[in-house]
C-alpha atoms as a PDB file:
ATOM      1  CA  UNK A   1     -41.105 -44.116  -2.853  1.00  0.00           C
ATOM      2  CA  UNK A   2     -41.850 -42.033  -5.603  1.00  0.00           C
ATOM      3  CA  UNK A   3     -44.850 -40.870  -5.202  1.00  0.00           C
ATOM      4  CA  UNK A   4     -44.074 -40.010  -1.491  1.00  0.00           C
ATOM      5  CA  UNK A   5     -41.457 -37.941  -3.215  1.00  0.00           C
ATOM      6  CA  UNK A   6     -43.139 -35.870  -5.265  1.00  0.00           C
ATOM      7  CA  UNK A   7     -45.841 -35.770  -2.705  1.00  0.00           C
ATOM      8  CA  UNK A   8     -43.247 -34.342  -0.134  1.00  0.00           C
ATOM      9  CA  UNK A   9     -42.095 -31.839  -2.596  1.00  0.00           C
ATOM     10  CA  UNK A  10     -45.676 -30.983  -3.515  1.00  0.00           C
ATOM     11  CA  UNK A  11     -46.346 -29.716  -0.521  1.00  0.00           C
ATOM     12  CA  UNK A  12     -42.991 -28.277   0.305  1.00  0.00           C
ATOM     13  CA  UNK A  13     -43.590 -25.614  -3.021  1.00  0.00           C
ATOM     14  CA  UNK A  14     -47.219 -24.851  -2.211  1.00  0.00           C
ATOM     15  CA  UNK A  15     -46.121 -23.877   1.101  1.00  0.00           C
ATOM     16  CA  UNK A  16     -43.448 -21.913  -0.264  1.00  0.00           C
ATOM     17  CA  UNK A  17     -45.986 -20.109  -2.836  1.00  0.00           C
ATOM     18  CA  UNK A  18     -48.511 -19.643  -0.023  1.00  0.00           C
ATOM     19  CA  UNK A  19     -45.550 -17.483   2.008  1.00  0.00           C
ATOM     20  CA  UNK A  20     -44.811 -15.426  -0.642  1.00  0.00           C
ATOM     21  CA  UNK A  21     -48.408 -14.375  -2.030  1.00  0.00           C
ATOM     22  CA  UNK A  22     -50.843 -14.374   1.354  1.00  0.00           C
ATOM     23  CA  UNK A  23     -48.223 -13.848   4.368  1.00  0.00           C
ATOM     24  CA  UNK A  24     -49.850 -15.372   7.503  1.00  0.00           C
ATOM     25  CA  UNK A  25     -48.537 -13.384   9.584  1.00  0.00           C
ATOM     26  CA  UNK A  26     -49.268 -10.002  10.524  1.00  0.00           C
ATOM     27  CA  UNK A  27     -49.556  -8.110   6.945  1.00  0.00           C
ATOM     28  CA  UNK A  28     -48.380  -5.074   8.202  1.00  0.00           C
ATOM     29  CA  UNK A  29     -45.337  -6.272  10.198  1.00  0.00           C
ATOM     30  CA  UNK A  30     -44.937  -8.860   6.754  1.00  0.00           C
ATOM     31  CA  UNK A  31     -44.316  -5.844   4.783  1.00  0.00           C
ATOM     32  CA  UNK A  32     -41.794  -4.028   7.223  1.00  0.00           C
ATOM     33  CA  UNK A  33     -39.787  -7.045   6.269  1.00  0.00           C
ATOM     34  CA  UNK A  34     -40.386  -7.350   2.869  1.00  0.00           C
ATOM     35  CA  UNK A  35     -39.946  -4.800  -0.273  1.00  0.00           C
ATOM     36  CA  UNK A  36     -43.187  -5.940  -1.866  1.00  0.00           C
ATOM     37  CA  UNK A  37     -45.878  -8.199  -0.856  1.00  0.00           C
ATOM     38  CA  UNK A  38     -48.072  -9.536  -3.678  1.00  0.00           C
ATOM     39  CA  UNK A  39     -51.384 -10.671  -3.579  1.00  0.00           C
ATOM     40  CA  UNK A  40     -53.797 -12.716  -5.872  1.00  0.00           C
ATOM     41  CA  UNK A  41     -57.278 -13.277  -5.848  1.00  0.00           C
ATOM     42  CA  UNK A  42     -59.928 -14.637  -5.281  1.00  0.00           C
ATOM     43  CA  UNK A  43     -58.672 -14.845  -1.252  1.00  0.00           C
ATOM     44  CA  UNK A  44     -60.828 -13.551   1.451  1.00  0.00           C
ATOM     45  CA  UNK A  45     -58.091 -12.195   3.634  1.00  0.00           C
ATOM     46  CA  UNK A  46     -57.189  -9.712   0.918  1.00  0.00           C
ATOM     47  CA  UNK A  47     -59.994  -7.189   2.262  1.00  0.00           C
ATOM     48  CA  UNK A  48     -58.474  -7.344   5.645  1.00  0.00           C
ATOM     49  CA  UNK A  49     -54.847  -6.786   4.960  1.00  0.00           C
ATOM     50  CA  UNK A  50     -56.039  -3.152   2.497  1.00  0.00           C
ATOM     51  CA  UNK A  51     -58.398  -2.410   5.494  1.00  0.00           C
ATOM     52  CA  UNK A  52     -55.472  -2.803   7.864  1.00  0.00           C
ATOM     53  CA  UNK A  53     -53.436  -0.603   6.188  1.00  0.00           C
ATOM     54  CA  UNK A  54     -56.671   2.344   6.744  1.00  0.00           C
ATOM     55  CA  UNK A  55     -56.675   1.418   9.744  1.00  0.00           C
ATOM     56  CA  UNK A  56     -52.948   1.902  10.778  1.00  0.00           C
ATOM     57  CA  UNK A  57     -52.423   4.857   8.881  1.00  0.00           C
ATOM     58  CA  UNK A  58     -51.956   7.882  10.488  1.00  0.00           C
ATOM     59  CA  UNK A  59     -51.010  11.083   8.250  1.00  0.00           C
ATOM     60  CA  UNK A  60     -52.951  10.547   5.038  1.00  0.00           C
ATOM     61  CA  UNK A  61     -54.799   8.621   2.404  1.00  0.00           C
ATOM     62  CA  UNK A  62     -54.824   9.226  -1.717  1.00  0.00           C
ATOM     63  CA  UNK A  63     -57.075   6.791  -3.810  1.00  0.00           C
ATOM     64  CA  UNK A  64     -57.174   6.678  -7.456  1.00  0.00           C
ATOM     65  CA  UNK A  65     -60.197   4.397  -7.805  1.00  0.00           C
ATOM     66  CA  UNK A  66     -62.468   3.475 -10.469  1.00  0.00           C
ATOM     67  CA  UNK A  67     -65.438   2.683  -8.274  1.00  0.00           C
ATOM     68  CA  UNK A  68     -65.380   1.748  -4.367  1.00  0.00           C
ATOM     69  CA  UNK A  69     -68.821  -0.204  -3.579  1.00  0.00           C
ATOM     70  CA  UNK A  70     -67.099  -2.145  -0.481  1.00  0.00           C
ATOM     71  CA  UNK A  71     -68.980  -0.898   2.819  1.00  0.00           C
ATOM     72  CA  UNK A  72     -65.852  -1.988   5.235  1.00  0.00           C
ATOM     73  CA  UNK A  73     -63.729  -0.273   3.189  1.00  0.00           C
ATOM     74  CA  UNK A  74     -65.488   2.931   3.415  1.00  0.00           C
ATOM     75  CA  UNK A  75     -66.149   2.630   6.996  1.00  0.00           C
ATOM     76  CA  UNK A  76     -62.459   2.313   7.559  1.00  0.00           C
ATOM     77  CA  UNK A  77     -62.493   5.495   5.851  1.00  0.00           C
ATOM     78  CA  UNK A  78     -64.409   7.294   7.924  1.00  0.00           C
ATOM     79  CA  UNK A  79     -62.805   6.088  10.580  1.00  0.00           C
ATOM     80  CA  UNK A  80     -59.547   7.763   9.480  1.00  0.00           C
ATOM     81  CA  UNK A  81     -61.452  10.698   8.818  1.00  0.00           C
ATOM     82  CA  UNK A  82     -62.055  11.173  12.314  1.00  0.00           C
ATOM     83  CA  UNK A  83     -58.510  10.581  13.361  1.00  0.00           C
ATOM     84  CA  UNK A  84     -57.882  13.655  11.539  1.00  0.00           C
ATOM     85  CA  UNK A  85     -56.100  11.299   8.278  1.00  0.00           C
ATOM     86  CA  UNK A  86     -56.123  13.552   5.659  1.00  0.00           C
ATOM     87  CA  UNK A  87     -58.247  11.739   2.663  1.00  0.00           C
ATOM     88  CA  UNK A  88     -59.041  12.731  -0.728  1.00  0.00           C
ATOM     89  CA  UNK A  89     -60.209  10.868  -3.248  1.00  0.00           C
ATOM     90  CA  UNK A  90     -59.960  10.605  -7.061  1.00  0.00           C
ATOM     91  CA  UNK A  91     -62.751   8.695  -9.107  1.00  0.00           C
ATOM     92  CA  UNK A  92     -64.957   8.165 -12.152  1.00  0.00           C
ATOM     93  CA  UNK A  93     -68.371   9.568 -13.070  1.00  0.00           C
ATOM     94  CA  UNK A  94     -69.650   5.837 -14.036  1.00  0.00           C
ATOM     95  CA  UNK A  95     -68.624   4.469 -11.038  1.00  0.00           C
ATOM     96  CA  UNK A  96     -71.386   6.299  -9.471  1.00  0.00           C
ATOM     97  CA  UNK A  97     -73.684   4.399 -11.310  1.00  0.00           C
ATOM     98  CA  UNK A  98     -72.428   1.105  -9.131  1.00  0.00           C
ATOM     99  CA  UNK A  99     -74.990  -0.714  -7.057  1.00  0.00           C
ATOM    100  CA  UNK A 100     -73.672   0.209  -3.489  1.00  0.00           C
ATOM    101  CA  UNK A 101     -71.809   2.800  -4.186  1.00  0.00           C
ATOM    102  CA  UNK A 102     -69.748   4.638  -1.475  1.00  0.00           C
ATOM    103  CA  UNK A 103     -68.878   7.275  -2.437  1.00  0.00           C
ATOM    104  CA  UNK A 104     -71.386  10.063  -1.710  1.00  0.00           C
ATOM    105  CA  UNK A 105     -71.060   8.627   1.526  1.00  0.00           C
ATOM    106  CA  UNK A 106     -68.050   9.556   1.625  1.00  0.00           C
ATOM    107  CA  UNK A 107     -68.683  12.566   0.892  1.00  0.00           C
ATOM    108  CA  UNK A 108     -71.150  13.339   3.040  1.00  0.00           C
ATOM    109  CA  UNK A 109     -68.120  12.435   5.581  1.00  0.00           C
ATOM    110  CA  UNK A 110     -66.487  15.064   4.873  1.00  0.00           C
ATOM    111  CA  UNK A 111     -63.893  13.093   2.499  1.00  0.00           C
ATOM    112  CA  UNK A 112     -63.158  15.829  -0.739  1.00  0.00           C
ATOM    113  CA  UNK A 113     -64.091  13.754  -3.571  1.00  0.00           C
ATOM    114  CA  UNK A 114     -62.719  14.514  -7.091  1.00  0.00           C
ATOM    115  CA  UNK A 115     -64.816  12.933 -10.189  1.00  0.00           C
ATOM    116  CA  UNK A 116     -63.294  12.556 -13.591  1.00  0.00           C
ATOM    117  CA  UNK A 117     -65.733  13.601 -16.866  1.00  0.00           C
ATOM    118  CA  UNK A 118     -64.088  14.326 -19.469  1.00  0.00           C
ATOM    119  CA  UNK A 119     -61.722  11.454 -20.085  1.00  0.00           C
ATOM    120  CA  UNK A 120     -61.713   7.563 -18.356  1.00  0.00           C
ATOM    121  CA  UNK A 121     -59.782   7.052 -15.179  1.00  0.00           C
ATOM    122  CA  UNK A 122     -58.928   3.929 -14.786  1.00  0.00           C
ATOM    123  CA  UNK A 123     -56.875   3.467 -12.163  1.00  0.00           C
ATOM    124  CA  UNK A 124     -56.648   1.340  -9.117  1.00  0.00           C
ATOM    125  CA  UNK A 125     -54.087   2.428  -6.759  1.00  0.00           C
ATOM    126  CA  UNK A 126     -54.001   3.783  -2.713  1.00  0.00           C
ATOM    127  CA  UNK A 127     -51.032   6.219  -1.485  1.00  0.00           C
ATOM    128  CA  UNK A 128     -50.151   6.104   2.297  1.00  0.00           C
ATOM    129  CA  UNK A 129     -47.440   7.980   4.129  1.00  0.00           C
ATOM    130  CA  UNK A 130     -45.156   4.739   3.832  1.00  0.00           C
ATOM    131  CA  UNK A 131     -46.834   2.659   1.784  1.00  0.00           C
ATOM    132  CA  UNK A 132     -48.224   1.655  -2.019  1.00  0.00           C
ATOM    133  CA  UNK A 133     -51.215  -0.317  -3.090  1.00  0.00           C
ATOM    134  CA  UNK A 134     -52.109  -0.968  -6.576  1.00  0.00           C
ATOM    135  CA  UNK A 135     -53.327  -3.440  -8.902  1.00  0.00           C
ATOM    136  CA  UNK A 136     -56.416  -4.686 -10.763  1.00  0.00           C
ATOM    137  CA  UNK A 137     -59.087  -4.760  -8.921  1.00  0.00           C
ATOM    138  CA  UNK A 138     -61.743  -1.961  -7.492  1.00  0.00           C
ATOM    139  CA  UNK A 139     -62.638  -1.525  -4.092  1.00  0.00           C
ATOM    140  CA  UNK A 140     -65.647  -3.530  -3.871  1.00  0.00           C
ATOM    141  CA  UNK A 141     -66.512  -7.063  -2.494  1.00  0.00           C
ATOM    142  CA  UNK A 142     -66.250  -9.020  -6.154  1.00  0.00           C
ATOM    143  CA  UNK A 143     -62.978  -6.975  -6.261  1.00  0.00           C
ATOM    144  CA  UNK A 144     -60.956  -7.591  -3.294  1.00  0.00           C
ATOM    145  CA  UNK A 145     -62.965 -11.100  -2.414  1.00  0.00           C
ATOM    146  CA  UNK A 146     -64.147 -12.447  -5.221  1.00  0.00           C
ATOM    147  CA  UNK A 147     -62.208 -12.137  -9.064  1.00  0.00           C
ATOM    148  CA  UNK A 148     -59.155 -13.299 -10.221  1.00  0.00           C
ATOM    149  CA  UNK A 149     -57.422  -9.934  -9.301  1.00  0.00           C
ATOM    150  CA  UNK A 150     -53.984  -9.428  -8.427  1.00  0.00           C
ATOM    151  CA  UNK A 151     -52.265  -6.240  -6.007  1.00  0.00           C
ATOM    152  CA  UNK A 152     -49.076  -5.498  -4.941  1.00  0.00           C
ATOM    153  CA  UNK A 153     -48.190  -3.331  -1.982  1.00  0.00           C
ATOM    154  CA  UNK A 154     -44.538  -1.656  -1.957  1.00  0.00           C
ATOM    155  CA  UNK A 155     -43.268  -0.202   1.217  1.00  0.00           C
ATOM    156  CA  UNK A 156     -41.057   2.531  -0.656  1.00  0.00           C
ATOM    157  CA  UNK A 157     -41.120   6.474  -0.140  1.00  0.00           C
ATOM    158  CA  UNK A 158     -39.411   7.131  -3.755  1.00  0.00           C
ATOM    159  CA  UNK A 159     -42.857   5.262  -5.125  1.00  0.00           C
ATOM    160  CA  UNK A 160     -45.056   7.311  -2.399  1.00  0.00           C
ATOM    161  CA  UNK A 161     -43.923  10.607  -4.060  1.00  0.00           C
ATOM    162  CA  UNK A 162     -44.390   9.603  -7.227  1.00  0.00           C
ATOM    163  CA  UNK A 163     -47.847   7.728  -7.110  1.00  0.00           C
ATOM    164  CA  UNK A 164     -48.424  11.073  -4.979  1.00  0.00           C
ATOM    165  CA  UNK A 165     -47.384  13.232  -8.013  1.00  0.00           C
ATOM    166  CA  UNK A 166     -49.414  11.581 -10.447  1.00  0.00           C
ATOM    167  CA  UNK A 167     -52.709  11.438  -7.887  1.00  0.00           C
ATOM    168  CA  UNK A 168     -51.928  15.513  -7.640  1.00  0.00           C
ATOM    169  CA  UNK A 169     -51.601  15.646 -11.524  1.00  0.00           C
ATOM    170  CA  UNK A 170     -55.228  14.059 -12.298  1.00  0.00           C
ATOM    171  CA  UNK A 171     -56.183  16.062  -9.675  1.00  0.00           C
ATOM    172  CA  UNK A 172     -55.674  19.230 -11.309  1.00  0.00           C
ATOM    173  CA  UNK A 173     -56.272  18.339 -14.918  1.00  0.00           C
ATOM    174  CA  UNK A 174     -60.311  17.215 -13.106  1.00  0.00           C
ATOM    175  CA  UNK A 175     -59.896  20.481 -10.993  1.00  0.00           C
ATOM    176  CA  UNK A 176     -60.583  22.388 -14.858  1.00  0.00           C
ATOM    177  CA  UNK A 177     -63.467  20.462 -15.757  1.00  0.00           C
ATOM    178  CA  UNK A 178     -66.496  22.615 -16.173  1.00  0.00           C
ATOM    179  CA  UNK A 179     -69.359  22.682 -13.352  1.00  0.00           C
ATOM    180  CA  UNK A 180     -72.087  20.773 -14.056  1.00  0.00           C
ATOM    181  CA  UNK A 181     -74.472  18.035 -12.990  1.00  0.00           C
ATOM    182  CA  UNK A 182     -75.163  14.317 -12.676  1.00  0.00           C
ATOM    183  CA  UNK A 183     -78.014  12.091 -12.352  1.00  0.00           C
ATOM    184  CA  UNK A 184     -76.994   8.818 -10.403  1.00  0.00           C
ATOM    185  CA  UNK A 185     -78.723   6.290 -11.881  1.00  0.00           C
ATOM    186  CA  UNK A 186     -77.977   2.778 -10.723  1.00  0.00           C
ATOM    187  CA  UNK A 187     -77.128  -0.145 -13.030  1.00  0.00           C
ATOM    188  CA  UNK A 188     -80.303  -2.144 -13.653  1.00  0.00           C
ATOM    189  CA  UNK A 189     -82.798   0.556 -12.253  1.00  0.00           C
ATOM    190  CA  UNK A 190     -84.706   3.582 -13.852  1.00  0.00           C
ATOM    191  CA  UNK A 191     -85.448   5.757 -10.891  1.00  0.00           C
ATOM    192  CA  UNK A 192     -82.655   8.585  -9.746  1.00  0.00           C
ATOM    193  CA  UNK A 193     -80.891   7.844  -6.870  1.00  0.00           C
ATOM    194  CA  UNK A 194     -79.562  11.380  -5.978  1.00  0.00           C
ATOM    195  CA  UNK A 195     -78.110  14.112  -7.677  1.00  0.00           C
ATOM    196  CA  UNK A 196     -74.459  14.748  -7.853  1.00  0.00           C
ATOM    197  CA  UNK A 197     -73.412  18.924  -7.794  1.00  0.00           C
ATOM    198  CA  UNK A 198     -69.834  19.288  -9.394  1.00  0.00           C
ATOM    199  CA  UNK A 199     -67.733  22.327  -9.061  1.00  0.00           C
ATOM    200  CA  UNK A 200     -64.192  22.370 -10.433  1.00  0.00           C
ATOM    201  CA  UNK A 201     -64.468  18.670 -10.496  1.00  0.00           C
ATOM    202  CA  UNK A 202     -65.174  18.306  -6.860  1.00  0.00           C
ATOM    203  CA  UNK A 203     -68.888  17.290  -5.179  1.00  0.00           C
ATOM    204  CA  UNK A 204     -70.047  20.359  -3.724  1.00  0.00           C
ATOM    205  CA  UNK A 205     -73.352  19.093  -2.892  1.00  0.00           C
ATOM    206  CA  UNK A 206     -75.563  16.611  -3.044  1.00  0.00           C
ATOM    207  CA  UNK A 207     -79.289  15.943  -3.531  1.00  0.00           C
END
Protein backbone atom coordinates (compact mmCIF):
# COMPACT_ATOMS: atom_id res chain seq x y z
CA UNK A 1 0.00 0.00 0.00
CA UNK A 2 2.72 2.24 0.25
CA UNK A 3 4.32 2.20 -2.57
CA UNK A 4 0.97 2.46 -4.53
CA UNK A 5 0.80 5.61 -2.50
CA UNK A 6 3.55 7.37 -3.32
CA UNK A 7 3.23 6.00 -6.76
CA UNK A 8 -0.33 7.64 -7.00
CA UNK A 9 1.01 10.85 -5.74
CA UNK A 10 3.99 10.61 -8.08
CA UNK A 11 2.12 10.91 -10.81
CA UNK A 12 -0.53 13.19 -9.49
CA UNK A 13 2.57 16.14 -9.03
CA UNK A 14 4.23 15.42 -12.38
CA UNK A 15 1.00 15.99 -13.92
CA UNK A 16 0.51 18.99 -12.02
CA UNK A 17 4.18 20.32 -13.03
CA UNK A 18 3.57 19.29 -16.64
CA UNK A 19 0.24 21.84 -16.60
CA UNK A 20 1.96 24.54 -15.35
CA UNK A 21 5.33 24.58 -17.50
CA UNK A 22 4.19 23.03 -21.20
CA UNK A 23 0.23 23.76 -21.31
CA UNK A 24 -1.29 21.15 -23.69
CA UNK A 25 -3.64 22.97 -24.77
CA UNK A 26 -3.76 25.62 -27.18
CA UNK A 27 -0.68 28.01 -26.05
CA UNK A 28 -2.25 30.93 -27.16
CA UNK A 29 -5.76 30.44 -25.70
CA UNK A 30 -3.43 28.94 -22.37
CA UNK A 31 -2.13 32.33 -21.98
CA UNK A 32 -5.51 34.34 -22.35
CA UNK A 33 -6.16 32.46 -19.17
CA UNK A 34 -3.14 32.70 -17.49
CA UNK A 35 -0.82 35.85 -16.36
CA UNK A 36 2.38 34.05 -17.26
CA UNK A 37 3.14 30.84 -18.86
CA UNK A 38 6.65 29.47 -18.23
CA UNK A 39 8.57 27.28 -20.17
CA UNK A 40 11.76 25.08 -19.72
CA UNK A 41 13.87 23.37 -21.98
CA UNK A 42 15.00 21.10 -23.64
CA UNK A 43 11.06 20.48 -25.02
CA UNK A 44 10.34 20.36 -28.64
CA UNK A 45 7.00 22.07 -28.52
CA UNK A 46 8.69 25.23 -27.29
CA UNK A 47 9.50 26.30 -31.06
CA UNK A 48 5.90 25.96 -31.90
CA UNK A 49 4.22 27.85 -29.16
CA UNK A 50 7.06 31.29 -30.01
CA UNK A 51 6.21 30.53 -33.72
CA UNK A 52 2.52 30.67 -32.88
CA UNK A 53 2.68 33.73 -31.34
CA UNK A 54 4.39 35.21 -35.13
CA UNK A 55 2.00 33.72 -36.51
CA UNK A 56 -1.10 35.21 -34.68
CA UNK A 57 0.21 38.50 -34.37
CA UNK A 58 -1.19 41.09 -36.19
CA UNK A 59 0.13 44.82 -35.49
CA UNK A 60 3.82 44.35 -34.77
CA UNK A 61 6.94 42.52 -33.77
CA UNK A 62 10.21 43.94 -31.62
CA UNK A 63 13.13 41.39 -31.02
CA UNK A 64 16.04 42.02 -28.92
CA UNK A 65 18.07 38.98 -29.94
CA UNK A 66 21.52 37.93 -29.62
CA UNK A 67 21.61 35.72 -32.69
CA UNK A 68 18.46 34.06 -34.56
CA UNK A 69 19.89 30.93 -36.67
CA UNK A 70 16.30 29.08 -36.49
CA UNK A 71 14.94 28.88 -40.25
CA UNK A 72 11.05 28.43 -39.01
CA UNK A 73 11.42 31.16 -37.00
CA UNK A 74 12.49 33.45 -39.65
CA UNK A 75 10.08 32.19 -42.09
CA UNK A 76 7.34 33.04 -39.68
CA UNK A 77 8.85 36.30 -39.98
CA UNK A 78 8.51 36.86 -43.26
CA UNK A 79 5.37 35.73 -43.20
CA UNK A 80 4.30 38.61 -40.92
CA UNK A 81 6.14 40.79 -43.05
CA UNK A 82 3.80 40.28 -45.71
CA UNK A 83 0.75 40.72 -43.58
CA UNK A 84 1.94 44.14 -43.29
CA UNK A 85 3.27 43.28 -39.19
CA UNK A 86 5.45 45.89 -38.57
CA UNK A 87 9.02 44.14 -37.60
CA UNK A 88 12.22 45.50 -36.58
CA UNK A 89 14.83 43.93 -35.19
CA UNK A 90 17.65 44.59 -32.68
CA UNK A 91 20.89 42.32 -32.70
CA UNK A 92 24.61 41.73 -32.27
CA UNK A 93 27.52 42.05 -34.70
CA UNK A 94 28.88 38.40 -33.56
CA UNK A 95 25.83 36.86 -34.04
CA UNK A 96 26.41 37.26 -37.64
CA UNK A 97 29.18 35.13 -37.43
CA UNK A 98 26.53 32.08 -36.50
CA UNK A 99 26.41 29.10 -38.80
CA UNK A 100 22.84 29.64 -40.32
CA UNK A 101 22.36 32.79 -39.63
CA UNK A 102 19.05 34.60 -40.49
CA UNK A 103 19.39 37.52 -40.36
CA UNK A 104 20.51 39.06 -43.67
CA UNK A 105 17.70 37.17 -44.76
CA UNK A 106 15.81 39.03 -43.06
CA UNK A 107 16.92 41.72 -44.28
CA UNK A 108 16.80 41.13 -47.58
CA UNK A 109 12.89 40.80 -46.57
CA UNK A 110 12.56 43.91 -46.05
CA UNK A 111 12.72 43.49 -42.04
CA UNK A 112 14.93 46.94 -40.72
CA UNK A 113 17.63 45.32 -38.90
CA UNK A 114 19.57 47.23 -36.17
CA UNK A 115 23.22 45.73 -35.22
CA UNK A 116 24.92 46.63 -32.00
CA UNK A 117 29.05 47.45 -32.23
CA UNK A 118 30.11 49.23 -29.84
CA UNK A 119 28.98 47.53 -26.66
CA UNK A 120 27.43 43.61 -26.11
CA UNK A 121 23.72 43.12 -26.40
CA UNK A 122 22.73 40.47 -24.78
CA UNK A 123 19.38 40.19 -24.68
CA UNK A 124 16.75 37.67 -25.45
CA UNK A 125 13.37 39.04 -25.45
CA UNK A 126 10.22 39.45 -28.29
CA UNK A 127 7.53 42.43 -27.88
CA UNK A 128 4.02 41.82 -29.42
CA UNK A 129 1.00 44.07 -29.32
CA UNK A 130 -0.35 41.94 -26.24
CA UNK A 131 2.20 39.90 -25.40
CA UNK A 132 5.99 39.32 -23.76
CA UNK A 133 8.59 36.72 -24.47
CA UNK A 134 11.84 36.56 -22.80
CA UNK A 135 14.29 34.38 -21.32
CA UNK A 136 17.61 32.58 -21.92
CA UNK A 137 17.81 31.21 -24.85
CA UNK A 138 18.48 32.56 -28.68
CA UNK A 139 16.39 31.93 -31.48
CA UNK A 140 17.98 29.03 -32.93
CA UNK A 141 17.27 25.20 -32.94
CA UNK A 142 19.88 24.28 -29.84
CA UNK A 143 18.03 27.29 -28.28
CA UNK A 144 14.43 26.78 -28.33
CA UNK A 145 14.81 22.70 -28.87
CA UNK A 146 17.68 21.66 -27.53
CA UNK A 147 19.50 23.42 -24.04
CA UNK A 148 18.46 23.64 -20.74
CA UNK A 149 16.83 27.12 -21.39
CA UNK A 150 14.04 28.57 -19.67
CA UNK A 151 11.23 31.56 -21.14
CA UNK A 152 8.46 33.10 -19.81
CA UNK A 153 5.70 34.76 -21.77
CA UNK A 154 3.49 37.53 -19.87
CA UNK A 155 0.29 38.62 -21.41
CA UNK A 156 0.52 42.27 -19.84
CA UNK A 157 0.35 45.75 -21.76
CA UNK A 158 2.15 47.70 -18.70
CA UNK A 159 5.27 45.11 -19.59
CA UNK A 160 4.60 45.66 -23.55
CA UNK A 161 5.36 49.41 -23.10
CA UNK A 162 8.08 49.01 -21.18
CA UNK A 163 10.04 46.09 -22.94
CA UNK A 164 8.89 48.50 -25.93
CA UNK A 165 10.73 51.48 -24.28
CA UNK A 166 13.81 49.79 -23.64
CA UNK A 167 13.84 48.00 -27.40
CA UNK A 168 13.36 51.94 -28.62
CA UNK A 169 16.21 53.00 -26.17
CA UNK A 170 18.99 50.48 -27.65
CA UNK A 171 17.62 51.43 -30.66
CA UNK A 172 18.74 54.85 -30.61
CA UNK A 173 21.89 54.60 -28.57
CA UNK A 174 22.92 51.81 -32.03
CA UNK A 175 21.17 54.49 -34.28
CA UNK A 176 24.71 56.82 -33.26
CA UNK A 177 27.11 54.27 -34.01
CA UNK A 178 29.42 55.30 -36.77
CA UNK A 179 28.99 53.78 -40.47
CA UNK A 180 31.14 51.26 -41.22
CA UNK A 181 31.65 47.71 -42.44
CA UNK A 182 31.65 44.00 -41.63
CA UNK A 183 33.05 40.92 -42.95
CA UNK A 184 30.73 37.86 -42.06
CA UNK A 185 32.84 35.27 -41.41
CA UNK A 186 31.30 32.06 -40.16
CA UNK A 187 32.44 30.16 -37.05
CA UNK A 188 34.80 27.38 -38.13
CA UNK A 189 35.38 28.71 -41.79
CA UNK A 190 37.96 31.17 -43.41
CA UNK A 191 36.21 32.28 -46.53
CA UNK A 192 33.72 35.58 -46.35
CA UNK A 193 30.33 34.89 -46.49
CA UNK A 194 28.98 38.39 -47.48
CA UNK A 195 29.55 41.75 -46.55
CA UNK A 196 27.46 43.61 -44.12
CA UNK A 197 26.96 47.78 -45.08
CA UNK A 198 26.02 49.67 -41.76
CA UNK A 199 24.60 53.10 -41.68
CA UNK A 200 23.48 54.64 -38.39
CA UNK A 201 23.52 51.17 -37.08
CA UNK A 202 21.10 49.82 -39.55
CA UNK A 203 22.03 47.27 -42.76
CA UNK A 204 21.76 49.38 -45.65
CA UNK A 205 23.09 46.91 -47.97
CA UNK A 206 24.46 43.92 -48.45
CA UNK A 207 27.12 42.14 -50.54
Amino acid sequence: MIIRFNYAWYVIVVIFVTNISFPNTDFLNSLSKEKFISLFGPEKNIKKYFCSLIKQEEKFIRISIYNLTCKDVADQLIKAKKRNVSIEIITYKDGLKCRGEQITRLWRAGIPIYVATSRLMHNKYVILSKVVWTGSGNFSENGLRLNYENFIVFKNRNLVYKYRNNFDLIKNKIKKQPSRIINIIPRGSNKVKCTVFLVNGMIKNIK
